[in-house]
Protein backbone atom coordinates (compact mmCIF):
# COMPACT_ATOMS: atom_id res chain seq x y z
CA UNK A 1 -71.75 -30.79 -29.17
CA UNK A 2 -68.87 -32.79 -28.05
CA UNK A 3 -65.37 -31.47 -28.77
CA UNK A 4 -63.06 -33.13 -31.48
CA UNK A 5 -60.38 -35.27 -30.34
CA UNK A 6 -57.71 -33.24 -29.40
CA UNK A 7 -54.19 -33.90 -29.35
CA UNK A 8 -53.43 -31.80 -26.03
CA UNK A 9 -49.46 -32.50 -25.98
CA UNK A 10 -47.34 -29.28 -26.39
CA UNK A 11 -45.86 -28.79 -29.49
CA UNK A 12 -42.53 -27.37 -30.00
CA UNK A 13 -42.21 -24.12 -32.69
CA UNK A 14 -40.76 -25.93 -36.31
CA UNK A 15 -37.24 -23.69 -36.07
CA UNK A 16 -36.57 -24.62 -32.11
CA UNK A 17 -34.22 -27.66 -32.25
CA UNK A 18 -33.51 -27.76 -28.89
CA UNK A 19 -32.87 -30.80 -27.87
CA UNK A 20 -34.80 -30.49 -24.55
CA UNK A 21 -34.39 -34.32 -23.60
CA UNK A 22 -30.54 -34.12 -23.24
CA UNK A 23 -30.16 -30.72 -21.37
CA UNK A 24 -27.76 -30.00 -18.43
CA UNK A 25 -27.85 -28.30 -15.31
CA UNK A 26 -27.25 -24.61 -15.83
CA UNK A 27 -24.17 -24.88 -13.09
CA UNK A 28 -22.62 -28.32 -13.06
CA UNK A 29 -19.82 -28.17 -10.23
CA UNK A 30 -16.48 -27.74 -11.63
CA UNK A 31 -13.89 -30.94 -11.09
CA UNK A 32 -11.51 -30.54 -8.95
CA UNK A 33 -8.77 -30.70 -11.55
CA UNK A 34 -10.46 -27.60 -13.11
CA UNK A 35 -10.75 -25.92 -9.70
CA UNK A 36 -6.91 -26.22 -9.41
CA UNK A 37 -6.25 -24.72 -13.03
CA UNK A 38 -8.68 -21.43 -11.72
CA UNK A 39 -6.27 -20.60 -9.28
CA UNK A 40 -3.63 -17.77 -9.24
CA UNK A 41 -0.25 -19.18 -9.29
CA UNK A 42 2.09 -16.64 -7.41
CA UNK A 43 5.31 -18.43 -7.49
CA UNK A 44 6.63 -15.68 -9.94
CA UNK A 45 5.60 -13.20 -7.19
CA UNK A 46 6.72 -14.84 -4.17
CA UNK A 47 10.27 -15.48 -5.90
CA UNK A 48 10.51 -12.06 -6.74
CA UNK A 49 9.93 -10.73 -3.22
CA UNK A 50 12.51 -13.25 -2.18
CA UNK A 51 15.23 -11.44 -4.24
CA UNK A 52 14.05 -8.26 -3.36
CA UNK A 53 14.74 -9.58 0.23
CA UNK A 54 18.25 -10.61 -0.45
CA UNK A 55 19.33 -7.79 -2.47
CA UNK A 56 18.19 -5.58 1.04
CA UNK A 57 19.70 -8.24 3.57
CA UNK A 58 23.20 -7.35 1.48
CA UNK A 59 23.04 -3.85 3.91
CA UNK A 60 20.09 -4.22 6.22
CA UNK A 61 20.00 -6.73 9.14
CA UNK A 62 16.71 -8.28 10.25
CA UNK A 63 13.61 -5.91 9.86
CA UNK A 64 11.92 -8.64 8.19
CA UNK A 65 8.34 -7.55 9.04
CA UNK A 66 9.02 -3.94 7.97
CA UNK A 67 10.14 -5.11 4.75
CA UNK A 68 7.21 -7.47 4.53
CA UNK A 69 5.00 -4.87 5.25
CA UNK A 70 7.32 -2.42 2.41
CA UNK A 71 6.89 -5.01 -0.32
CA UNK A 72 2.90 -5.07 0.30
CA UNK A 73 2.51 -1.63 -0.31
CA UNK A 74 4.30 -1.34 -3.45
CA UNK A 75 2.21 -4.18 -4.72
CA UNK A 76 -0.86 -2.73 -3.31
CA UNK A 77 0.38 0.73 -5.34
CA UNK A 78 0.21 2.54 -1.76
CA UNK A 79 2.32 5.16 -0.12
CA UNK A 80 4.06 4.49 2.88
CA UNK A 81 5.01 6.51 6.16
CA UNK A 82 8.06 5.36 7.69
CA UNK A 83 8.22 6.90 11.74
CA UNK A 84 10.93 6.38 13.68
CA UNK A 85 13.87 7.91 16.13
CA UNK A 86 17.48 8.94 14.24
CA UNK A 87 20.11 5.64 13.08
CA UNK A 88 18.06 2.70 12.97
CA UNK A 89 17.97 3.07 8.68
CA UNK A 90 14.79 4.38 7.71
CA UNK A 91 15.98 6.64 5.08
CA UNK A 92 18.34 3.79 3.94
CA UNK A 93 15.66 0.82 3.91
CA UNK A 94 13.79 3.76 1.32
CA UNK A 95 16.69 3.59 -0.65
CA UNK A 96 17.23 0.36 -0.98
CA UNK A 97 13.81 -0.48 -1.74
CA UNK A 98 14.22 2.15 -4.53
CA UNK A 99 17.47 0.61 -6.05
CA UNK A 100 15.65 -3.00 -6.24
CA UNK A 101 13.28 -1.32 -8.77
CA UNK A 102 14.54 -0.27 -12.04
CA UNK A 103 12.86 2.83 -12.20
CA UNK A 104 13.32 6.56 -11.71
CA UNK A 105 14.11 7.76 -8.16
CA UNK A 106 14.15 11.06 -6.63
CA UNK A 107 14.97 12.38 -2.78
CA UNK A 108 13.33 15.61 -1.39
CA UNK A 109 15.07 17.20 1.55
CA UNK A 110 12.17 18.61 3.41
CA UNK A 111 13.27 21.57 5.59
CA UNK A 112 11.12 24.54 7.02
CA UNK A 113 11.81 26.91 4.02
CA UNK A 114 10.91 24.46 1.17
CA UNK A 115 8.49 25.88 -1.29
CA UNK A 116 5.82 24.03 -2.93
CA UNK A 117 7.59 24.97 -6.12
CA UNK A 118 10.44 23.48 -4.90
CA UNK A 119 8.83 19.77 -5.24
CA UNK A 120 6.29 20.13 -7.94
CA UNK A 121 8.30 22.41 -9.94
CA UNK A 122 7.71 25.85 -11.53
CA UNK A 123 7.09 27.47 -14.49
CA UNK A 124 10.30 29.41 -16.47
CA UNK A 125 9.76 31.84 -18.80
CA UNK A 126 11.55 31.62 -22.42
CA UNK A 127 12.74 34.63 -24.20
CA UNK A 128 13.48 33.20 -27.43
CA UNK A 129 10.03 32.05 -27.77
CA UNK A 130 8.19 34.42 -25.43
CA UNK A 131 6.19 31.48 -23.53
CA UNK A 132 6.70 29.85 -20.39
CA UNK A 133 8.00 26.44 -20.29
CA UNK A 134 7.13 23.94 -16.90
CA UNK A 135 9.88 22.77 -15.59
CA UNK A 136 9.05 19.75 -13.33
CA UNK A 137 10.41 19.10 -10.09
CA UNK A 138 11.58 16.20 -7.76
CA UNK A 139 8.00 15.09 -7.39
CA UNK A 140 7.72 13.77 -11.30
CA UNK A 141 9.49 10.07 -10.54
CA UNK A 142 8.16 6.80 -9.93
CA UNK A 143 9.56 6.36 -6.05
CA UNK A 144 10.24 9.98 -4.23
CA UNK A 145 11.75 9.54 -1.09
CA UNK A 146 10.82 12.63 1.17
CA UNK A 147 13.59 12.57 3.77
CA UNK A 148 11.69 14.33 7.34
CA UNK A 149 8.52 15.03 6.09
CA UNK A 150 7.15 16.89 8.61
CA UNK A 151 9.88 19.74 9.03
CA UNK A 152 8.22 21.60 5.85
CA UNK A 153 5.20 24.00 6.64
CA UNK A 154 1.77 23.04 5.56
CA UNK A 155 1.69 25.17 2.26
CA UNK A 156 4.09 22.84 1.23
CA UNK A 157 2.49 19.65 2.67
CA UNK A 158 -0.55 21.00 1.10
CA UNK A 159 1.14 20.97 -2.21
CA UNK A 160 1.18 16.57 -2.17
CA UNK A 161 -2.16 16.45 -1.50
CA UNK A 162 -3.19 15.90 -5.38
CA UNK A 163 -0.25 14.04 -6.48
CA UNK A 164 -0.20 11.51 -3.76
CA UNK A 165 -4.36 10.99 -4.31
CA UNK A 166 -4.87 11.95 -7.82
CA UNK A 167 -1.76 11.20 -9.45
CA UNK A 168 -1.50 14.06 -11.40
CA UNK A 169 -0.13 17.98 -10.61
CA UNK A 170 -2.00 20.88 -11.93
CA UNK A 171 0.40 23.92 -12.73
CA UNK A 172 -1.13 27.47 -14.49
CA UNK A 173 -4.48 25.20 -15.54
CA UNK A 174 -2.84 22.67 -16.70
CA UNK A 175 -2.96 18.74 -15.42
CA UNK A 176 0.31 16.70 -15.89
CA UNK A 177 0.02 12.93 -15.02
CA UNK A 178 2.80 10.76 -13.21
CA UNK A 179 3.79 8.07 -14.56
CA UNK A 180 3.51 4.61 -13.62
CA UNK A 181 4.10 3.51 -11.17
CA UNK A 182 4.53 5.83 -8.15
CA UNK A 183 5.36 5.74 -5.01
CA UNK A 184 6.00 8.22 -1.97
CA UNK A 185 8.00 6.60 0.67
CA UNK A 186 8.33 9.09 3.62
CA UNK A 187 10.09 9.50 7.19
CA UNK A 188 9.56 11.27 10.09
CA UNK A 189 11.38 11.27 13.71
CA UNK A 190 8.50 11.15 16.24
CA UNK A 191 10.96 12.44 19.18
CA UNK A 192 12.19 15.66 17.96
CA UNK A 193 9.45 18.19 17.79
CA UNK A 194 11.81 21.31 17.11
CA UNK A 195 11.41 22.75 14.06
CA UNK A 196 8.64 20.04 13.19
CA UNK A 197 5.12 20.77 12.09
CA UNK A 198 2.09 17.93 12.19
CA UNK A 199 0.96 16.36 9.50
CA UNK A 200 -2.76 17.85 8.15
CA UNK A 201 -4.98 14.63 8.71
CA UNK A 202 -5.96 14.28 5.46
CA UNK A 203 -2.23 14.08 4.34
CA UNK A 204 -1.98 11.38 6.73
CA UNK A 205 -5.27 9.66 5.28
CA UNK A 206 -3.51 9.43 2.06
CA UNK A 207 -0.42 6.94 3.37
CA UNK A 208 -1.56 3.11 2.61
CA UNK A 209 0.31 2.64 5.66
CA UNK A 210 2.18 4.14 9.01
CA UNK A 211 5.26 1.90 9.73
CA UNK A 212 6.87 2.03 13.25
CA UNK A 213 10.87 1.12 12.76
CA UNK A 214 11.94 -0.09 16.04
CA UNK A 215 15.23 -1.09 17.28
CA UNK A 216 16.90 -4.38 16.39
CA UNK A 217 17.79 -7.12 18.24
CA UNK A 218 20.72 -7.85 20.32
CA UNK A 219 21.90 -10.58 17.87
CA UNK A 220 20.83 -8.05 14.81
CA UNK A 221 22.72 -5.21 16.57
CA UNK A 222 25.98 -7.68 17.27
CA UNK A 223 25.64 -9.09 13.65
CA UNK A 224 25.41 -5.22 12.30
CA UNK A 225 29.18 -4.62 14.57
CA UNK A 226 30.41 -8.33 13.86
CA UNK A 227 29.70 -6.45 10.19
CA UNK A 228 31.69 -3.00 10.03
CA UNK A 229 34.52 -4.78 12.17
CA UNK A 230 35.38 -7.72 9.80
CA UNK A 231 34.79 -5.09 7.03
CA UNK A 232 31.99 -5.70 5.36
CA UNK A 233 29.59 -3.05 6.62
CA UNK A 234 28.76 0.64 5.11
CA UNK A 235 25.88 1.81 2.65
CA UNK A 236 28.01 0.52 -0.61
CA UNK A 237 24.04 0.77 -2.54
CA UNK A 238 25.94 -0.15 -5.87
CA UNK A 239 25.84 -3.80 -4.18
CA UNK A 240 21.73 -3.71 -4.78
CA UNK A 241 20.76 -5.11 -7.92
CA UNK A 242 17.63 -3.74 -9.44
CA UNK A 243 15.06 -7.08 -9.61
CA UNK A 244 11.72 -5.50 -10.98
CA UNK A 245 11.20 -3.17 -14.27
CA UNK A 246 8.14 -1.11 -14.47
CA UNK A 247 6.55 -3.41 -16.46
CA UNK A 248 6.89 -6.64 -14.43
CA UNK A 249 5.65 -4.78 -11.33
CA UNK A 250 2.49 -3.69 -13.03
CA UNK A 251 1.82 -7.49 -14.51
CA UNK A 252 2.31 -8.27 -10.63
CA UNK A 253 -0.13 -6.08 -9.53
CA UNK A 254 -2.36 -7.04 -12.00
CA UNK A 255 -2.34 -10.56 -10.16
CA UNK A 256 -2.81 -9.10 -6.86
CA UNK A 257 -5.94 -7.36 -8.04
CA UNK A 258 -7.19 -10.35 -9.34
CA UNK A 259 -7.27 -11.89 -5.62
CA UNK A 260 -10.54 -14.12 -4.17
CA UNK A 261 -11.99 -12.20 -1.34
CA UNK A 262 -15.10 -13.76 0.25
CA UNK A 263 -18.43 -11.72 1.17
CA UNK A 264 -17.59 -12.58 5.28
CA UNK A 265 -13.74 -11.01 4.93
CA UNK A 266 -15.18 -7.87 3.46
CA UNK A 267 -17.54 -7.14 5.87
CA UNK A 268 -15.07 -8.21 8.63
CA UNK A 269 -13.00 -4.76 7.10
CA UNK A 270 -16.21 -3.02 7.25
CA UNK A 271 -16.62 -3.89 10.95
CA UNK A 272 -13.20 -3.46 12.27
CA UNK A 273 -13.18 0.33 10.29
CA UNK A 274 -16.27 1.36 11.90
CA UNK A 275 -15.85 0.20 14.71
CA UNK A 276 -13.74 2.92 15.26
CA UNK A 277 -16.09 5.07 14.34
CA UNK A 278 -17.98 4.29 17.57
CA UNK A 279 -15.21 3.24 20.06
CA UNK A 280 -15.13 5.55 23.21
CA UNK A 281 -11.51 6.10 23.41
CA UNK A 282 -11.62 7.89 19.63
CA UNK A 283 -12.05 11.13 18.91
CA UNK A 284 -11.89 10.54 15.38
CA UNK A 285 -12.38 7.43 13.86
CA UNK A 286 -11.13 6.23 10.09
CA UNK A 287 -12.78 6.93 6.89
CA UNK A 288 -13.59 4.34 4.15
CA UNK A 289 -10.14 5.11 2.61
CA UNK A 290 -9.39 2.24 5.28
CA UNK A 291 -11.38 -0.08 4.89
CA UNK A 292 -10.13 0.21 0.88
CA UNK A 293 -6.41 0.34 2.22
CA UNK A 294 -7.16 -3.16 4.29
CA UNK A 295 -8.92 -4.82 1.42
CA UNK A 296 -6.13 -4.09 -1.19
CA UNK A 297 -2.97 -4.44 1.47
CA UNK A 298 -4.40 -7.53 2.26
CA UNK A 299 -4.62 -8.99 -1.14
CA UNK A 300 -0.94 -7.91 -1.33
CA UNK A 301 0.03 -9.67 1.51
CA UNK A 302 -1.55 -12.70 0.85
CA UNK A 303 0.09 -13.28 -2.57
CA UNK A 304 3.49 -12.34 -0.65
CA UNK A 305 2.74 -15.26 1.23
CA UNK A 306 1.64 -17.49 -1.62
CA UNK A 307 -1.93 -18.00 -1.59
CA UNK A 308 -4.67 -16.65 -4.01
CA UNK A 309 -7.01 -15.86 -1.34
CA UNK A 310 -7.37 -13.70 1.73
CA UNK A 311 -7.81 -14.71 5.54
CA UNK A 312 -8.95 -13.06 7.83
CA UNK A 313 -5.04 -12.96 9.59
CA UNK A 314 -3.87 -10.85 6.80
CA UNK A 315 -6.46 -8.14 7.64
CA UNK A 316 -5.75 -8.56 11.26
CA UNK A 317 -1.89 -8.29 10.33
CA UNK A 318 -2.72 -5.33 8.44
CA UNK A 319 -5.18 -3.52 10.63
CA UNK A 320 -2.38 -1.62 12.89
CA UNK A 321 -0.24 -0.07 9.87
CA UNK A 322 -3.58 1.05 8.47
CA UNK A 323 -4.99 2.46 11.15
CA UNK A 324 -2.66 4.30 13.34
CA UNK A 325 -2.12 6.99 11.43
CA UNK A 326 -6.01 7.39 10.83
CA UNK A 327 -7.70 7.07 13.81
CA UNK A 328 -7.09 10.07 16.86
CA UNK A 329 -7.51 10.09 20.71
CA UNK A 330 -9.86 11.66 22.94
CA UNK A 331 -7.68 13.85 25.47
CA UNK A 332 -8.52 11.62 28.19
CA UNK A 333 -7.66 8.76 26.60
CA UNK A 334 -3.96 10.20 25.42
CA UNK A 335 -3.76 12.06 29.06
CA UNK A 336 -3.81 8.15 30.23
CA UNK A 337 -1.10 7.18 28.09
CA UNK A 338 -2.95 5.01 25.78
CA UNK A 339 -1.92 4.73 22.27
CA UNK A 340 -3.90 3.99 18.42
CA UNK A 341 -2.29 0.42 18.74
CA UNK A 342 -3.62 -0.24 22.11
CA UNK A 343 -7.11 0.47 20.50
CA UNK A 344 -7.10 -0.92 17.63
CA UNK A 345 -5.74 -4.40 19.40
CA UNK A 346 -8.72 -3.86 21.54
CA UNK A 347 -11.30 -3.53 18.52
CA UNK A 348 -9.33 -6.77 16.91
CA UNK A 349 -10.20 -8.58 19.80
CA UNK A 350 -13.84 -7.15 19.73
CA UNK A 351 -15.17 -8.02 16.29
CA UNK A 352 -15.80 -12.16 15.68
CA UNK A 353 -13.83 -13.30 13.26
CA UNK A 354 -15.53 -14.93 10.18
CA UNK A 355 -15.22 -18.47 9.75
């Protein structure tokens, strides 16, 4: 028996109303008019940093990369290790960096008989209520400067390692949180060792960055004496005007964080880092708290510098300041004279650069 005629064309359900005829591509690409409205603008940023800059250069001459390299850790919410020899304004460049944001600031004097009470504070006991009341110490503000940080013992070094990580001190079982935003900016003289006790690595591991202050120039050394001779030098920090609040720096690093990094740049951090993980002049190489500290200094640094996306020069800018301070010697190596710059320059020059 032959079939019926059959009408064999597919029928659509009665409720689908689809209109199937005039459908568009699932990803139509985007004009360029609406690529440019995508993009970050950073001029708020980069003008901000730029009177951060001048309030500084009222005191400080030249150290433009240090303070480059200042400004991208407090956007990048990092802590920073300042090293350097006695007069050339470490503790002052701290200060000043302090006074351009309008938030509260506290120094800690470290010296070889500082308690760990005597920075996180201590608990007080009150007679007229018969409790004990915390009383917080120098630690609870948004930028501590820690003047010499390695002249205190390492019970007392010990005693940062939550706060700087965590964010938070616990005192008798209970957890207090700092408040936004903080920021430890620390010095150390790397020539006087008397008195002085090394950092525990994984104090180290918690600085965003090592900064080497060098010398200046001959012309910034003659413009600093041209300076106190006409008159106009000294530490007058009233001069500083305060630029940022609390809030504006945490709507700026809300931008930062928002920053395009392509697939290639992140596994460029993920080679440099381990390559020192497997580089013959390193007895220990650095942890993935680098590679985290590249990816989010390097977002900071690019929106410094204006752009909404990050190259693969702002990681290799980066890569020293990160990595110093996390990566150690073999004995032969140090007996040589070599140096964590020398090697991480060489592993630079040893990973290709993405494209």
């Amino acid at each position: 028996m032959e079939p019926e005629n059959l009408d064999l064309t597919p029928q659509l359900p009665a409720s689908d109303t689809t209109n199937y005829a005039a459908a568009e591509p699932a990803s139509a690409a985007p004009t360029p008019e609406a690529a440019l409205a995508s993009r970050t603008d950073f001029a708020r940023l980069t003008a901000q940093a730029e009177a951060i800059r001048t309030e500084i250069g009222k005191i400080i001459v030249g150290q433009t990369d240090l303070l480059e390299l200042l400004l991208t850790a407090v956007l990048a919410d990092g802590h920073v290790l300042l090293e350097g020899v006695p007069g050339v304004a470490k503790t002052l460049m701290a200060k000043l960096l302090a006074r351009t944001l309008q938030v509260p600031f506290s120094r800690i004097q470290f010296t070889p008989d500082l308690m760990p009470s005597d920075v996180l504070g201590t608990s007080v006991f009150r007679q007229n209520k018969g409790d004990f009341e915390f009383r917080q110490g120098p630690i609870f503000a948004s930028v501590v400067l820690i003047d010499e940080i390695n002249r205190a013992p390492a019970k007392t070094q010990s005693a940062l390692f939550e706060v700087m990580e965590e964010r938070t001190v616990t005192q008798d079982g209970t957890t207090y949180a700092m408040t936004e935003p903080f920021l430890v900016l620390a010095t150390q003289n790397p020539v006087e060792q008397e008195g002085t006790y090394r950092l525990p690595e994984a104090q180290l591991d918690r600085f965003l960055f090592k900064l080497q202050v060098g010398y200046p120039t001959l012309a910034e050394e003659v413009q600093i004496l041209n300076g106190h001779h006409s008159g106009f030098g000294g530490t007058n920090l009233e001069a500083v005007q305060p630029i940022l609040s609390a809030a504006d720096l945490a709507a700026l690093r809300q931008q930062v964080r928002q920053q395009r990094v392509e697939a290639n740049i992140l596994e460029y951090i993920a080679k440099l880092v381990g390559q020192t993980r497997a580089h013959k002049a390193l007895y220990l190489g650095a942890s993935p708290r680098a590679s985290l500290a590249l990816l989010n200094g390097a977002k900071a640094l690019a929106a410094l510098r204006g752009r909404d996306f990050v190259t693969p020069e702002d990681v290799q800018f980066l890569a020293p300041s990160v990595l110093r301070h996390r990566i150690m010697l073999t004995p032969e190596r140090e007996m040589e004279g070599g140096t964590p710059d020398e090697v991480v320059k060489q592993i630079i020059q040893s990973v290709e650069v993405p494209r």
